[in-house]
Protein backbone atom coordinates (compact mmCIF):
# COMPACT_ATOMS: atom_id res chain seq x y z
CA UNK A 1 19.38 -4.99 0.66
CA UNK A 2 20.21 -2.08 2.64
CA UNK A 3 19.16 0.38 0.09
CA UNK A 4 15.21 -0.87 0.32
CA UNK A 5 15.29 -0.07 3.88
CA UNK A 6 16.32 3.51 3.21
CA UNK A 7 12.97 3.73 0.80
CA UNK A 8 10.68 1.93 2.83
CA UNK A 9 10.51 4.00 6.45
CA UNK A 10 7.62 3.10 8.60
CA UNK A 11 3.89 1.36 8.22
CA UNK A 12 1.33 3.82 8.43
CA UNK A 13 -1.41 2.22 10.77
CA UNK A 14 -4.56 4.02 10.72
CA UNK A 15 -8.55 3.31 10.50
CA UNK A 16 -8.36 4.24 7.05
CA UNK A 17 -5.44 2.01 6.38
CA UNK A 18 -7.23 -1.04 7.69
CA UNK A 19 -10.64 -0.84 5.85
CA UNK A 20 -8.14 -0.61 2.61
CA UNK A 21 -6.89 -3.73 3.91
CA UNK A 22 -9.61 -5.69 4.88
CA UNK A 23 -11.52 -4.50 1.64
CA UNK A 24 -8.66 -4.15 -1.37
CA UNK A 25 -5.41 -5.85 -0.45
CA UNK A 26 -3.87 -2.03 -0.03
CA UNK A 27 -0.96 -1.52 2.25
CA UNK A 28 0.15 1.92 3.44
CA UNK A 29 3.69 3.01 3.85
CA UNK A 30 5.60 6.11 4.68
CA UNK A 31 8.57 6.13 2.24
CA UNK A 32 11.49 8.14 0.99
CA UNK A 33 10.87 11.87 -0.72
CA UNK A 34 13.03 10.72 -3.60
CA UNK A 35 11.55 7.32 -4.30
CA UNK A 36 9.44 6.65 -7.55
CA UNK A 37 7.24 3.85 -7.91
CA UNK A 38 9.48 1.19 -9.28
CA UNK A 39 12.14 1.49 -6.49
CA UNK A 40 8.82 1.53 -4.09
CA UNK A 41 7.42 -1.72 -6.13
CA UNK A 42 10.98 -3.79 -5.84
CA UNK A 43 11.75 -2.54 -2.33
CA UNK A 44 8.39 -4.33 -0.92
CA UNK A 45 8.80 -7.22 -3.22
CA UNK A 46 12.09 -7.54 -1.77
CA UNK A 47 11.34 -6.75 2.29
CA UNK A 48 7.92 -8.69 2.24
CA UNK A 49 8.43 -11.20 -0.33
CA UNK A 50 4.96 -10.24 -1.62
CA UNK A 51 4.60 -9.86 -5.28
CA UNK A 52 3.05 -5.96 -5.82
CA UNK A 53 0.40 -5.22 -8.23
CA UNK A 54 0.22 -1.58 -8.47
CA UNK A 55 1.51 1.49 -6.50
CA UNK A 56 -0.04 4.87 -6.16
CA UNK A 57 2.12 7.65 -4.07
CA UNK A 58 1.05 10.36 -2.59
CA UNK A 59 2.90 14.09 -1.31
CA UNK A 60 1.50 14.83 2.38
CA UNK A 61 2.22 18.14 2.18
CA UNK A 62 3.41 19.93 6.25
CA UNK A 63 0.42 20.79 8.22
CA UNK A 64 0.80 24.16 10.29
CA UNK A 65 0.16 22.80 14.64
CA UNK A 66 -0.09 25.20 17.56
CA UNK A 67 0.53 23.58 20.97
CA UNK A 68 -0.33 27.18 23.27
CA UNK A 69 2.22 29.60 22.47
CA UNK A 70 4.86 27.48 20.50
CA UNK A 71 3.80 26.91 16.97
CA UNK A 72 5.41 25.55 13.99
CA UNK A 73 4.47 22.59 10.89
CA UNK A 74 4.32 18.91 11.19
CA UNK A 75 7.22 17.45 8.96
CA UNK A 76 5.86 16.79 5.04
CA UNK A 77 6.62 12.78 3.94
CA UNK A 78 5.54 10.81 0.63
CA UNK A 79 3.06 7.91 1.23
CA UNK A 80 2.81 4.88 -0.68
CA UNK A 81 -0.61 3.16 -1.39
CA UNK A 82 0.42 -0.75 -2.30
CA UNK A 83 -1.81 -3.08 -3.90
CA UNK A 84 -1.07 -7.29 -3.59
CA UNK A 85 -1.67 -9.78 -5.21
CA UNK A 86 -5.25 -11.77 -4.45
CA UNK A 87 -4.36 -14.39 -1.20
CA UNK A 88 -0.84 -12.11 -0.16
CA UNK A 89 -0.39 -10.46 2.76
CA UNK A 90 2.26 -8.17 5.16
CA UNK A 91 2.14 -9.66 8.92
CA UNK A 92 3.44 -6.14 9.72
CA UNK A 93 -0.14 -4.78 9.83
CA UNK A 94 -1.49 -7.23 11.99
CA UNK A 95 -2.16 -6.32 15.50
């Protein structure tokens, strides 16, 4: 059970997230680098007790921030785009 918690790392919580929400039954999640799709699919399934219907990932690649004279990137991360099942739904998102 421990492992899925490794995959899964944070909710990503955005206006963009929520219209996906409210419109498709898409959640948004920050996961592991090294994760595929299946371990993605089985570690909600398993966290949320949801049953998944598809899974698209994404590779946010680092973006290059200047804060006066310090500068440097914003880490990169892989994002996960779920898709439930019609009448499911993660209580994580709600506010």
């Amino acid at each position: 059970m421990t492992k899925y918690y490794n995959i899964i790392k944070a909710p990503i919580i955005t206006e963009q997230s929520a219209k996906l929400i409210e419109g498709q039954n898409k959640y948004t999640f920050k996961v592991d680098k090294k994760a595929n799709k299946v371990e993605i699919k089985k570690a909600i399934e398993a966290i949320f007790n949801v049953s998944v219907l598809s899974v698209n990932t994404v590779n946010v690649l680092p973006k290059f921030k200047r804060m006066g004279k310090y500068e440097g990137y914003k880490p990169a991360y892989k994002k996960a785009v779920v898709k439930l099942a019609e009448g499911q739904k993660i209580d994580a998102f709600t506010v």
